[in-house]
N, C-alpha and C. Protein backbone atom coordinates (compact mmCIF):
# COMPACT_ATOMS: atom_id res chain seq x y z
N UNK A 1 20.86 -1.49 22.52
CA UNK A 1 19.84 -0.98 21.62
C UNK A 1 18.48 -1.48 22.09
N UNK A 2 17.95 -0.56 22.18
CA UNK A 2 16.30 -0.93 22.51
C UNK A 2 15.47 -1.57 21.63
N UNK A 3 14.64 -2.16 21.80
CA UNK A 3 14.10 -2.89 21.04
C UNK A 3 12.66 -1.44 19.95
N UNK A 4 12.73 -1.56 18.55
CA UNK A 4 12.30 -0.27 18.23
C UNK A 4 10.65 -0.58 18.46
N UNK A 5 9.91 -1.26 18.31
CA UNK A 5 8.38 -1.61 18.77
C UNK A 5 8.49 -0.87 19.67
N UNK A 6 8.56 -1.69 21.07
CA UNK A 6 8.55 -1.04 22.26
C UNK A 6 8.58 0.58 21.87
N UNK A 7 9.72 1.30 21.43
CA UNK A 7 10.10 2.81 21.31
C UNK A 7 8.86 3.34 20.88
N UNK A 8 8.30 2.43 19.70
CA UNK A 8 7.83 2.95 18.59
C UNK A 8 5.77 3.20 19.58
N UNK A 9 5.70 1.94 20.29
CA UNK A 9 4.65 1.81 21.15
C UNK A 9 4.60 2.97 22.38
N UNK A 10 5.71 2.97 22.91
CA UNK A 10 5.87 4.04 23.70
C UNK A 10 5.47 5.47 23.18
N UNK A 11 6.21 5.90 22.05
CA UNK A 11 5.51 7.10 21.38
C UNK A 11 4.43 7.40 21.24
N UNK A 12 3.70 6.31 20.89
CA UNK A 12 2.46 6.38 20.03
C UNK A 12 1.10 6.34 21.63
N UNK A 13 1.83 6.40 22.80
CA UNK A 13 1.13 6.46 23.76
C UNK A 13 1.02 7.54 24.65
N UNK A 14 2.52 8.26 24.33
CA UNK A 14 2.88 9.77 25.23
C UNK A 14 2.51 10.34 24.10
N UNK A 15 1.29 11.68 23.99
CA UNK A 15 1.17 12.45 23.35
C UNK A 15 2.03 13.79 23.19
N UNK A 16 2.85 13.54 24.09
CA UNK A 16 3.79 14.78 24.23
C UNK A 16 4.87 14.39 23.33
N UNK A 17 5.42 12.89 23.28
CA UNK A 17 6.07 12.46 22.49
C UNK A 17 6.39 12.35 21.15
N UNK A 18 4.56 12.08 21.02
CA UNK A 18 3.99 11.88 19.47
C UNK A 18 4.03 13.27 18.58
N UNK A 19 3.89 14.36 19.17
CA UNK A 19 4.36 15.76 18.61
C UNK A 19 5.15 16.63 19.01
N UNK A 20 6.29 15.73 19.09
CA UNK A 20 7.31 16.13 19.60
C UNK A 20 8.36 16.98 18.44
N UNK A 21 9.11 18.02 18.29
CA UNK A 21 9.90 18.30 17.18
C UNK A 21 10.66 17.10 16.86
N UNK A 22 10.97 17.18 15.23
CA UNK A 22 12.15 16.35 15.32
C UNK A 22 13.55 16.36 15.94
N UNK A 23 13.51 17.56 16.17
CA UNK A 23 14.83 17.25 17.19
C UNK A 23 15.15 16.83 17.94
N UNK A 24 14.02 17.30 19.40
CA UNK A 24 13.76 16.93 20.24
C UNK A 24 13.77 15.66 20.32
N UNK A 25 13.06 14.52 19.07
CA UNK A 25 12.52 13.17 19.02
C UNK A 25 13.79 12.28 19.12
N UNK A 26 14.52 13.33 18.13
CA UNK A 26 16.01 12.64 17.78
C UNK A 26 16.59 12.13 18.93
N UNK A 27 16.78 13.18 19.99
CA UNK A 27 17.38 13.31 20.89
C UNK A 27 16.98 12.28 22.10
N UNK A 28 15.57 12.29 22.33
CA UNK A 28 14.96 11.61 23.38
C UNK A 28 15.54 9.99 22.81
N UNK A 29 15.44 9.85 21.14
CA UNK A 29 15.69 8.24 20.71
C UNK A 29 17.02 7.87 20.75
N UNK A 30 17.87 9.01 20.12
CA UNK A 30 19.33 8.42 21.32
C UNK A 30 19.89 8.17 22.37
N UNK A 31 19.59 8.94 23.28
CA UNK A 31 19.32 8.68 24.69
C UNK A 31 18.83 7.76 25.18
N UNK A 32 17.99 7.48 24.26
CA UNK A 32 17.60 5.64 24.61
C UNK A 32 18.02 4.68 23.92
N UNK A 33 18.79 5.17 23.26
CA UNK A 33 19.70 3.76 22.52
C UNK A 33 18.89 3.19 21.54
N UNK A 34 18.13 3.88 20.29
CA UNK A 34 17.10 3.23 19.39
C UNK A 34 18.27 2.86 18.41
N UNK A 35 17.37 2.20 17.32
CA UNK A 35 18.35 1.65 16.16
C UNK A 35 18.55 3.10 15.75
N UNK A 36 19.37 2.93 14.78
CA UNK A 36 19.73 4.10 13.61
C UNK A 36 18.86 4.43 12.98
N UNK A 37 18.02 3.33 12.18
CA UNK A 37 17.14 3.29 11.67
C UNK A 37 15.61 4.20 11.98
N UNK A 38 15.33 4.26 13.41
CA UNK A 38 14.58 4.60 14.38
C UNK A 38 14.93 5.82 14.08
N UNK A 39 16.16 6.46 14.88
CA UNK A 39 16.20 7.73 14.79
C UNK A 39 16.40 8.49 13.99
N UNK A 40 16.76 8.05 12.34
CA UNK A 40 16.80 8.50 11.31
C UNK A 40 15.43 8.69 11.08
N UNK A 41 14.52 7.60 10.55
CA UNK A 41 12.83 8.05 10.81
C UNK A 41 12.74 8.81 11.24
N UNK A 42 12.90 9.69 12.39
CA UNK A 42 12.20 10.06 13.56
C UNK A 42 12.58 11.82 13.07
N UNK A 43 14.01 11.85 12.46
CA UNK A 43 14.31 12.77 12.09
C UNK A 43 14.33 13.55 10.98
N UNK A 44 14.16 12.58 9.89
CA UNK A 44 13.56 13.25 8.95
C UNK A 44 11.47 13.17 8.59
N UNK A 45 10.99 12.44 9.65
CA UNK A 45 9.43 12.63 9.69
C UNK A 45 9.24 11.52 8.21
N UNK A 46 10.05 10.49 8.11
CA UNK A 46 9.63 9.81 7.16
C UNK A 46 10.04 8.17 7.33
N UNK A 47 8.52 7.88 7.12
CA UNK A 47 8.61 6.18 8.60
C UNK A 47 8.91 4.91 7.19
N UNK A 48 9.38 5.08 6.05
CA UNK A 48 9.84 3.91 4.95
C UNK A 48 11.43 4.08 5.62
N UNK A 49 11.55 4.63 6.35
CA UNK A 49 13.46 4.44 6.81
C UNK A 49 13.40 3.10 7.25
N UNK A 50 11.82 2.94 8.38
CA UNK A 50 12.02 1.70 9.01
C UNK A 50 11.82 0.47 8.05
N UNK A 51 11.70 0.61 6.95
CA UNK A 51 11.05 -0.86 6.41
C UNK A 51 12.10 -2.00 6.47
N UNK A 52 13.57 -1.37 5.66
CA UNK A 52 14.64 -2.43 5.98
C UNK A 52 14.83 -3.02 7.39
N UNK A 53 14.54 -2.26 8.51
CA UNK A 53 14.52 -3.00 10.27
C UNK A 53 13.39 -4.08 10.25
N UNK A 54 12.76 -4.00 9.44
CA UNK A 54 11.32 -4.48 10.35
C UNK A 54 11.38 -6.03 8.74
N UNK A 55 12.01 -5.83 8.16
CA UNK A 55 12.16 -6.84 6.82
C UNK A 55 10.95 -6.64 5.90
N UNK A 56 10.75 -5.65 5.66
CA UNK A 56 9.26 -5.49 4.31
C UNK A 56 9.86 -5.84 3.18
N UNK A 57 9.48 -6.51 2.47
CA UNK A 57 9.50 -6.66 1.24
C UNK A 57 8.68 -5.69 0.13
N UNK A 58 8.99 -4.56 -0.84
CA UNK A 58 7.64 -4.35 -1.45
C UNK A 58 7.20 -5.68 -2.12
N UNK A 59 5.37 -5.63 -2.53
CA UNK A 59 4.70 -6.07 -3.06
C UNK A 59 4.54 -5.75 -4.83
N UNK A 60 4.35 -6.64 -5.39
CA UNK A 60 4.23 -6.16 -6.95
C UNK A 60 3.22 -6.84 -7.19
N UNK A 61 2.11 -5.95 -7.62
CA UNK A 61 0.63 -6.40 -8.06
C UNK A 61 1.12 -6.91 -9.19
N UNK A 62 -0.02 -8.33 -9.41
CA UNK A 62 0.03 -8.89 -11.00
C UNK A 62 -0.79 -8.08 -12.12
N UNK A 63 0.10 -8.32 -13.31
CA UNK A 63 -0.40 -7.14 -14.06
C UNK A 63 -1.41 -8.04 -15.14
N UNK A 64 -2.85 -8.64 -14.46
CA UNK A 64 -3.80 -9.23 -15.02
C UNK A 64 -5.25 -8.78 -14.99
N UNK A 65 -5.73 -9.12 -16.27
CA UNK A 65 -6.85 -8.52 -15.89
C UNK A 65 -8.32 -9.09 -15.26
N UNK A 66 -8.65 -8.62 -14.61
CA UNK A 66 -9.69 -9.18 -13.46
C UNK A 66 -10.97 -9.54 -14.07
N UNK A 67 -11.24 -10.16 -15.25
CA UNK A 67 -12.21 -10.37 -15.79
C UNK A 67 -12.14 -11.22 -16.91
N UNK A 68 -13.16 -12.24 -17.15
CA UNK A 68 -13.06 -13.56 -17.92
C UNK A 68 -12.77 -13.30 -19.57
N UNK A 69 -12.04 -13.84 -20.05
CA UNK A 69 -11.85 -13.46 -21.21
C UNK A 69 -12.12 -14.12 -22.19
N UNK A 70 -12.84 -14.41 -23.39
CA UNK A 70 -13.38 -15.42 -24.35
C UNK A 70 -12.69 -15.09 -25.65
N UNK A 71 -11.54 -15.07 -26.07
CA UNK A 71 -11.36 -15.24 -27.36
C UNK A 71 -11.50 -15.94 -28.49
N UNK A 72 -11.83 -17.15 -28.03
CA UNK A 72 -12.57 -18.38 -29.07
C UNK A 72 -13.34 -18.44 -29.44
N UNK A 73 -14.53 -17.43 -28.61
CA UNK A 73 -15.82 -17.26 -29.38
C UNK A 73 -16.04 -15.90 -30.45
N UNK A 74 -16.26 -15.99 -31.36
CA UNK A 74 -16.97 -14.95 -32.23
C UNK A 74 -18.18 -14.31 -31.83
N UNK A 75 -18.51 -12.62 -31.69
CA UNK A 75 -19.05 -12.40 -31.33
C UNK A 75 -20.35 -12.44 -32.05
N UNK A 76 -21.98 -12.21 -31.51
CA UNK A 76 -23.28 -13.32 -32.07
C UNK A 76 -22.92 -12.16 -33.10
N UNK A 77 -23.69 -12.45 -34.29
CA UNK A 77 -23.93 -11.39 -35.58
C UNK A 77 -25.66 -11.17 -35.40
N UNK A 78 -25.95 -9.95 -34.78
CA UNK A 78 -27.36 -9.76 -34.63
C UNK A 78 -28.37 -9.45 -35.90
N UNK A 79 -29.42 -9.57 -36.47
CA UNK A 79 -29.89 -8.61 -37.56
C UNK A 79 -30.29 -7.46 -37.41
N UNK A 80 -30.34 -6.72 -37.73
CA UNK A 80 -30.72 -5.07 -37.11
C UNK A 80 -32.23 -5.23 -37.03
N UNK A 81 -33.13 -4.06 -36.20
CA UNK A 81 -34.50 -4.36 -36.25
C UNK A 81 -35.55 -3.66 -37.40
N UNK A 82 -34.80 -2.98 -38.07
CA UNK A 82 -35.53 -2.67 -38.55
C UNK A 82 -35.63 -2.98 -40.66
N UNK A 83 -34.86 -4.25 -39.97
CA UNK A 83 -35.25 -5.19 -41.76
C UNK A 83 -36.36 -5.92 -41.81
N UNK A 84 -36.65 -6.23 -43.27
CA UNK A 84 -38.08 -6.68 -43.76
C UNK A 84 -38.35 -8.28 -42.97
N UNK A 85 -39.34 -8.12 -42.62
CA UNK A 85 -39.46 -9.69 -42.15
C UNK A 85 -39.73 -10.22 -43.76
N UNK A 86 -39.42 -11.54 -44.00
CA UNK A 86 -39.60 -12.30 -44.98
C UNK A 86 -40.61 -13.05 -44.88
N UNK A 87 -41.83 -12.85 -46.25
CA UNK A 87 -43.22 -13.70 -46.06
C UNK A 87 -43.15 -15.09 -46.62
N UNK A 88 -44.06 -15.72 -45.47
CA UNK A 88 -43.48 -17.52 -45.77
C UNK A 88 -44.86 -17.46 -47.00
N UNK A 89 -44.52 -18.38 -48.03
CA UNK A 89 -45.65 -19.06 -48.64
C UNK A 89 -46.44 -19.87 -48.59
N UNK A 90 -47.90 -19.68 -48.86
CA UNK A 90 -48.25 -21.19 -47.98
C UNK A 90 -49.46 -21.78 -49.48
């Protein structure tokens, strides 16, 4: 079995390769002894076949929110502007 980089590098350098039918692709990657994995990719035009070869893990975003949060404070109580100012006595 070939190592699939290499395969995968090789493709991505022969342009004849790179739009190649899938059949054709199939064919050229058995012939060279690719993983299963490889030539399954290759044949249905869908490259998450490779993730289990290559060891991806998905990622799971944290579900937090990106901004400071103050619940302890009460928010200010403003007076509106357009109440009576109050006259001091003097």
């Amino acid at each position: 079995m070939k190592d699939t980089i290499d395969l995968l590098e090789a493709i991505g350098r022969d342009a004849s390769m790179r739009h190649a039918q899938a059949g054709e692709m199939t064919r050229m990657l058995e012939e060279a002894q690719a993983s299963e994995a490889l030539v399954a990719a290759a044949a249905s035009r869908d490259g998450s076949l490779l993730s289990a070869e290559f060891g991806q893990q998905s990622n799971q975003v944290p579900q937090v929110i990106q901004m400071p949060a103050r619940e302890d404070e009460a928010p200010a109580e403003e007076e509106p502007l357009d109440s009576p100012v109050p006259e001091s006595k003097s």
